[in-house]
Protein backbone atom coordinates (compact mmCIF):
# COMPACT_ATOMS: atom_id res chain seq x y z
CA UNK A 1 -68.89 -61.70 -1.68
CA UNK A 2 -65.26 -62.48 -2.20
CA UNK A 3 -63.44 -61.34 -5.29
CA UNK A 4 -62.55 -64.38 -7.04
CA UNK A 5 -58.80 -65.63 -7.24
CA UNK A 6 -56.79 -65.85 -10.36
CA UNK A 7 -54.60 -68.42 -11.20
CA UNK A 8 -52.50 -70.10 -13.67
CA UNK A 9 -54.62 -73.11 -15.61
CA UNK A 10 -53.99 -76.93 -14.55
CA UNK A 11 -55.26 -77.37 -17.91
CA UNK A 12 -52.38 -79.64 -20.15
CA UNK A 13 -50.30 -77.37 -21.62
CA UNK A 14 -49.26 -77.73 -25.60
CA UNK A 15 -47.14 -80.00 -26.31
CA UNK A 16 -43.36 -78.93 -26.34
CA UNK A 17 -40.74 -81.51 -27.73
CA UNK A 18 -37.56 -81.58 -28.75
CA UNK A 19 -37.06 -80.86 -32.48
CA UNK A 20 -35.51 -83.36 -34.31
CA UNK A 21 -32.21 -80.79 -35.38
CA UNK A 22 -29.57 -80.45 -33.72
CA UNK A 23 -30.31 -77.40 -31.73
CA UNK A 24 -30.93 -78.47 -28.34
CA UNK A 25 -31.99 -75.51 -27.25
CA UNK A 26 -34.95 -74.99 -29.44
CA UNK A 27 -38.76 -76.06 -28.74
CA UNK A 28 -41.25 -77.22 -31.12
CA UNK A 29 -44.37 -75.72 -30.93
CA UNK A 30 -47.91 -76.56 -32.30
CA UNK A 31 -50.34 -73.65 -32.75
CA UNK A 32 -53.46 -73.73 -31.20
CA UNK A 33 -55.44 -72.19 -34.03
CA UNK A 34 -54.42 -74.26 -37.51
CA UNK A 35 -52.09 -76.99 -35.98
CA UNK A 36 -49.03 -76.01 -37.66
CA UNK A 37 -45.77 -77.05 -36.04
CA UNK A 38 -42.75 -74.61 -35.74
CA UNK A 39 -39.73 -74.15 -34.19
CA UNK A 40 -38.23 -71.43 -31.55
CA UNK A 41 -40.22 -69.23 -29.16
CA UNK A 42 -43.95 -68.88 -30.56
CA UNK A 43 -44.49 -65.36 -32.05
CA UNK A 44 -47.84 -64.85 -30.76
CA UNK A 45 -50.40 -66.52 -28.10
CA UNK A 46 -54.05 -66.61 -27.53
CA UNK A 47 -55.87 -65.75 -24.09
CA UNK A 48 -58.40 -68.30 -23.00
CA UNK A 49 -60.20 -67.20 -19.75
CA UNK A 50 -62.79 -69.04 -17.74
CA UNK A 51 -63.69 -69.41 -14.44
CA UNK A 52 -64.74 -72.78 -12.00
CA UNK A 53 -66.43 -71.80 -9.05
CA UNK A 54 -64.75 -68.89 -7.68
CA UNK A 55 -61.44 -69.50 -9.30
CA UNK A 56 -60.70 -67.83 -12.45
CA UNK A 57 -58.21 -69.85 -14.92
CA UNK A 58 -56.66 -68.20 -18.30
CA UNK A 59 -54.47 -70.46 -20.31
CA UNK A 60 -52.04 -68.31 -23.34
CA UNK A 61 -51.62 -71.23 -26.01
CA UNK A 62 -49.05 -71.18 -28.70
CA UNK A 63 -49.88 -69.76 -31.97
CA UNK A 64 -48.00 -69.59 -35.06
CA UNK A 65 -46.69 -66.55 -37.11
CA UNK A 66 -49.72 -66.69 -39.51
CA UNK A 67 -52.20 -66.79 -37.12
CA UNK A 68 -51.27 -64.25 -34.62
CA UNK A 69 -51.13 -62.12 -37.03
CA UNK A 70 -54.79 -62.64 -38.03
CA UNK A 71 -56.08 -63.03 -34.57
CA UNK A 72 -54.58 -59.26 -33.32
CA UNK A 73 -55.93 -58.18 -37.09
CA UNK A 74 -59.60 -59.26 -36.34
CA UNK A 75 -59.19 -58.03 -32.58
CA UNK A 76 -58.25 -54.69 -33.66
CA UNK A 77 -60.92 -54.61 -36.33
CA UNK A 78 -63.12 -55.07 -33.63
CA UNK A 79 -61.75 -52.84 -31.02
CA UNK A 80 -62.14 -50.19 -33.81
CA UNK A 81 -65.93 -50.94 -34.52
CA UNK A 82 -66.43 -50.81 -30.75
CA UNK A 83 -65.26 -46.93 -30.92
CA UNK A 84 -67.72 -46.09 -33.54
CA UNK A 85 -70.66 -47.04 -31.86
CA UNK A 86 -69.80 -44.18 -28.94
């Protein structure tokens, strides 16, 4: 049996418009986990992973400062519960 291929999502990606300031060079954001819309490069992302057929698909959507912080928070919480079962 093959090993199935990985590849970037064709999945719509979040939205990224220009902010209404005057910074051209800065990108709104909306994070994937409350909504919230900021400004600038996003300081965290999630990891969604799936597969269709033999392809596998992951997708890394925005999140904001907030919720990153609370998503690596529980993940670690986890990751350290894991160790304790050994």
């Amino acid at each position: 049996m093959a090993s199935p291929s990985i590849s970037k999502s064709t999945a719509p990606t979040p939205p990224e418009v220009e902010p209404a300031s005057t910074d051209a060079g800065a990108l709104e954001h909306e994070c994937d986990a409350c909504g919230k819309r900021f400004a600038g490069p996003p300081p965290g992302s999630g990891l969604l992973v799936w597969t269709r057929g033999d392809e596998v698909r992951y997708e890394e959507p925005p999140l904001c400062e907030s919720c990153a912080e609370k998503v690596a928070t529980r993940a670690m919480m986890m990751f350290s519960f894991d160790d304790e079962d050994e």
